[in-house]
C-alpha atoms as a PDB file:
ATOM      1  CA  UNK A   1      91.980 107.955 117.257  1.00  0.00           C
ATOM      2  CA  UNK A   2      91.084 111.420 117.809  1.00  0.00           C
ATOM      3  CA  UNK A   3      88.040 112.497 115.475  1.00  0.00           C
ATOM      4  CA  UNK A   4      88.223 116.759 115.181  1.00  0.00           C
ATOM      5  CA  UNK A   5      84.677 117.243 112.979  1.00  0.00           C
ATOM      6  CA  UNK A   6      83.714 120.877 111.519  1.00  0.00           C
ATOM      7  CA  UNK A   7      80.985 122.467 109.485  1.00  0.00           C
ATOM      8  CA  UNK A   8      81.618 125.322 107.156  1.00  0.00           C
ATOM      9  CA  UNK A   9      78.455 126.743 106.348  1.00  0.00           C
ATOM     10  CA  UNK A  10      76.950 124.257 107.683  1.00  0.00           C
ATOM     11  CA  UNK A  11      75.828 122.391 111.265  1.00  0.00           C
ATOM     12  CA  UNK A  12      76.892 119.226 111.960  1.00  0.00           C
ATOM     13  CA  UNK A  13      74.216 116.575 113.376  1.00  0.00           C
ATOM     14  CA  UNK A  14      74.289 113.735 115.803  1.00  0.00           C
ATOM     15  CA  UNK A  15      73.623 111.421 112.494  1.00  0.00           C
ATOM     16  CA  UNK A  16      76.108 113.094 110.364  1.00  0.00           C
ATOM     17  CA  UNK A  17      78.757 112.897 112.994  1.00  0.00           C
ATOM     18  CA  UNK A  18      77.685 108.839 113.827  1.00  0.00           C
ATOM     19  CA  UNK A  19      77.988 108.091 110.583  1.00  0.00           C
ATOM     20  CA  UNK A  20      81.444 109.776 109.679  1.00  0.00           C
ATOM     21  CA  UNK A  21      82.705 107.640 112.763  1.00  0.00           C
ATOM     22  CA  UNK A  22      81.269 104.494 111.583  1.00  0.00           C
ATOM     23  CA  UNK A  23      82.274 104.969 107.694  1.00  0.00           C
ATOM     24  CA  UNK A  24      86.495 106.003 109.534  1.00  0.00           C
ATOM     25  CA  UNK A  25      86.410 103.024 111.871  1.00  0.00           C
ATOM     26  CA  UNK A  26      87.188 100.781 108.658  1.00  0.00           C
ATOM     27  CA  UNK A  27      90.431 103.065 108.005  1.00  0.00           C
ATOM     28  CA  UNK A  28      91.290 102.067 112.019  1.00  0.00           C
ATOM     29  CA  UNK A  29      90.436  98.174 111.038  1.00  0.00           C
ATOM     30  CA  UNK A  30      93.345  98.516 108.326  1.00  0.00           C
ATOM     31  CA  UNK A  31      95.630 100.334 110.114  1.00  0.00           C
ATOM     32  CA  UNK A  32      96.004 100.828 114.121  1.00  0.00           C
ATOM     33  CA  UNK A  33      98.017 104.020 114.160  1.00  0.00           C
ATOM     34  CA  UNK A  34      95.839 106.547 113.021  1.00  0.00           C
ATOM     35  CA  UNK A  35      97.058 109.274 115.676  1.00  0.00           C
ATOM     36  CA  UNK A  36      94.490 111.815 114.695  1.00  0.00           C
ATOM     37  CA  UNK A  37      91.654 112.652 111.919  1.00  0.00           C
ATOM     38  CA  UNK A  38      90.699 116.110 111.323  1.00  0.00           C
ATOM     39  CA  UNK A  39      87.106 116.526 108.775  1.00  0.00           C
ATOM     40  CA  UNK A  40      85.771 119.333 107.355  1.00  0.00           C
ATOM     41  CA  UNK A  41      82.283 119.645 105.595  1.00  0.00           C
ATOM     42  CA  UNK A  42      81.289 122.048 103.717  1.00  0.00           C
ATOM     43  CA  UNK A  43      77.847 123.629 101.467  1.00  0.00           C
ATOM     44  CA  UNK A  44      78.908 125.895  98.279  1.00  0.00           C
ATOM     45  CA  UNK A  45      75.583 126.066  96.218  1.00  0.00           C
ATOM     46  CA  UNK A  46      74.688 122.545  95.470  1.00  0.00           C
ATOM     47  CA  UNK A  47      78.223 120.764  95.610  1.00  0.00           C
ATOM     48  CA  UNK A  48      78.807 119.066  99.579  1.00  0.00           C
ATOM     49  CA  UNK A  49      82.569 118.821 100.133  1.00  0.00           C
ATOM     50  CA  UNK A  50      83.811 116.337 102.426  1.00  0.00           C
ATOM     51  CA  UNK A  51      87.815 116.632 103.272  1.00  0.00           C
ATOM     52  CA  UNK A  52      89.740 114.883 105.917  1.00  0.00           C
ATOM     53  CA  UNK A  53      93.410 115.181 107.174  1.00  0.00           C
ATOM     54  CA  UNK A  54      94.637 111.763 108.502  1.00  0.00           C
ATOM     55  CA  UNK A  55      97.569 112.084 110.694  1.00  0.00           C
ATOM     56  CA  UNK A  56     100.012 108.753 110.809  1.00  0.00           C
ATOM     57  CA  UNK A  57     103.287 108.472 112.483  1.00  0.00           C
ATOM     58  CA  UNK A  58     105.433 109.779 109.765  1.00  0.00           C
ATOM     59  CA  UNK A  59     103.451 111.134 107.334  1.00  0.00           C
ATOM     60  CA  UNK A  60      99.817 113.063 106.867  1.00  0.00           C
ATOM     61  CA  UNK A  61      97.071 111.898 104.377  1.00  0.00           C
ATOM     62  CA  UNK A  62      94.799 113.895 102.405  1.00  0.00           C
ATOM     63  CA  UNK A  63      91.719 113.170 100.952  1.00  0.00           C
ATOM     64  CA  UNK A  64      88.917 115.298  99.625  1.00  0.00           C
ATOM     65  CA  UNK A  65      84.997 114.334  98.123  1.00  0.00           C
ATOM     66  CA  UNK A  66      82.498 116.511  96.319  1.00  0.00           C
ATOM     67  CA  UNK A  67      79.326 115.043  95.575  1.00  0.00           C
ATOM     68  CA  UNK A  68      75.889 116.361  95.052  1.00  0.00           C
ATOM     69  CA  UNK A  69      74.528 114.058  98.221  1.00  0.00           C
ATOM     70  CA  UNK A  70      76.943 114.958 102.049  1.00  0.00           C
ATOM     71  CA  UNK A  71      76.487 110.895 102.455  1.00  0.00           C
ATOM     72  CA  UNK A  72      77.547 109.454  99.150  1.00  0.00           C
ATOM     73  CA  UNK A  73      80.698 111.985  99.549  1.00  0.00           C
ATOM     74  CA  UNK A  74      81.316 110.569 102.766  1.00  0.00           C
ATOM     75  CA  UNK A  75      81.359 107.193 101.252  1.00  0.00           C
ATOM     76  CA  UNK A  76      83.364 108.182  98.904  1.00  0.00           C
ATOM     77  CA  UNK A  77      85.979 109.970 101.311  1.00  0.00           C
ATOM     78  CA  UNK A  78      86.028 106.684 103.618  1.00  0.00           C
ATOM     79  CA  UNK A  79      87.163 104.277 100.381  1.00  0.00           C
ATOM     80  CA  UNK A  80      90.278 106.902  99.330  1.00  0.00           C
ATOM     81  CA  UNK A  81      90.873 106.844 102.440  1.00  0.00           C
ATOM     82  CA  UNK A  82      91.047 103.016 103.283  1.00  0.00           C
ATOM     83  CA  UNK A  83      92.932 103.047  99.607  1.00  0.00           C
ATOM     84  CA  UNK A  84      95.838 105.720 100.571  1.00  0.00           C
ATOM     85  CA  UNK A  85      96.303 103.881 104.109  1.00  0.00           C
ATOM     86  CA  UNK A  86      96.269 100.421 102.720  1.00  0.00           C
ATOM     87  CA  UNK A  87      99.103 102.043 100.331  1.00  0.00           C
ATOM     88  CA  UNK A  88     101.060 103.466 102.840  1.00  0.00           C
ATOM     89  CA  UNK A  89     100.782 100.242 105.169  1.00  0.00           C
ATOM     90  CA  UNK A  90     102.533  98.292 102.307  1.00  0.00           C
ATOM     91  CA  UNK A  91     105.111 100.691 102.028  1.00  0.00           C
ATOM     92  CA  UNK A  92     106.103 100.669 105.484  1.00  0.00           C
ATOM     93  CA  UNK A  93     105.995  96.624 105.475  1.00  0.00           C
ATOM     94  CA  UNK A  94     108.147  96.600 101.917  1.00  0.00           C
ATOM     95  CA  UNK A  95     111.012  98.666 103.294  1.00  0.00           C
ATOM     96  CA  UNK A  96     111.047  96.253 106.826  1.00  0.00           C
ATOM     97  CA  UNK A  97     111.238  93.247 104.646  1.00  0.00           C
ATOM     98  CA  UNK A  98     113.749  94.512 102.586  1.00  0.00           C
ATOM     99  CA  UNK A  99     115.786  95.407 105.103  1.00  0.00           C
ATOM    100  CA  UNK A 100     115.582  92.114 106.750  1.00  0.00           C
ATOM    101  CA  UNK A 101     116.348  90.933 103.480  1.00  0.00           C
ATOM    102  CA  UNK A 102     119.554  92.997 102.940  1.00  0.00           C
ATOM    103  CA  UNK A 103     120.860  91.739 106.994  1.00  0.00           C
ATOM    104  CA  UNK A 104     119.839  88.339 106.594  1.00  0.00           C
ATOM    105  CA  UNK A 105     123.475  85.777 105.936  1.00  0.00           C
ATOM    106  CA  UNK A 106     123.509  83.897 103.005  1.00  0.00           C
ATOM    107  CA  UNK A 107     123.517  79.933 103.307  1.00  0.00           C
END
């Protein structure tokens, strides 16, 4: 998994950065092909913004936090996250089992 992390308006530290790896590395325990992962946070008054781009063969997944404190809204972040890809892994496993379904001969 490639991890792309930016700071607008603000600088991102060792422990930020750590920690944003840690909190993604339970998306990767759900769901191996995670090509790439592009985060962005962000400062606008009091409001930290935490958005990500998850890149999956087939499809990209979005997910954006605002929250008062840059952790919790990490936090946050990492659960839709581990939600949307836990989604999309069923998908992919309904349609294969279906299909298998459809091709498999009746007794």
């Amino acid at each position: 998994m490639n991890l792309q992390v930016s700071g607008h308006h603000l600088e991102i530290t060792a422990a930020m950065r750590s920690y944003l790896t840690e909190k993604l590395a339970r998306v990767t325990r759900h769901f191996d092909h995670v090509i790439d992962v592009g985060v962005i946070l962000s400062v606008n008054k009091l409001d930290q913004k935490v958005e990500a781009t998850l890149h999956v063969r087939g499809k990209d997944i979005y997910a954006e936090c605002i929250d008062a404190n840059m952790y919790a809204a990490i936090d946050a972040l990492a659960d839709k996250l581990d939600r949307q890809v836990i989604k999309h892994k069923e998908k992919i496993v309904d349609h294969h089992q279906a299909e298998a379904a459809r091709n498999r001969p009746l007794d």
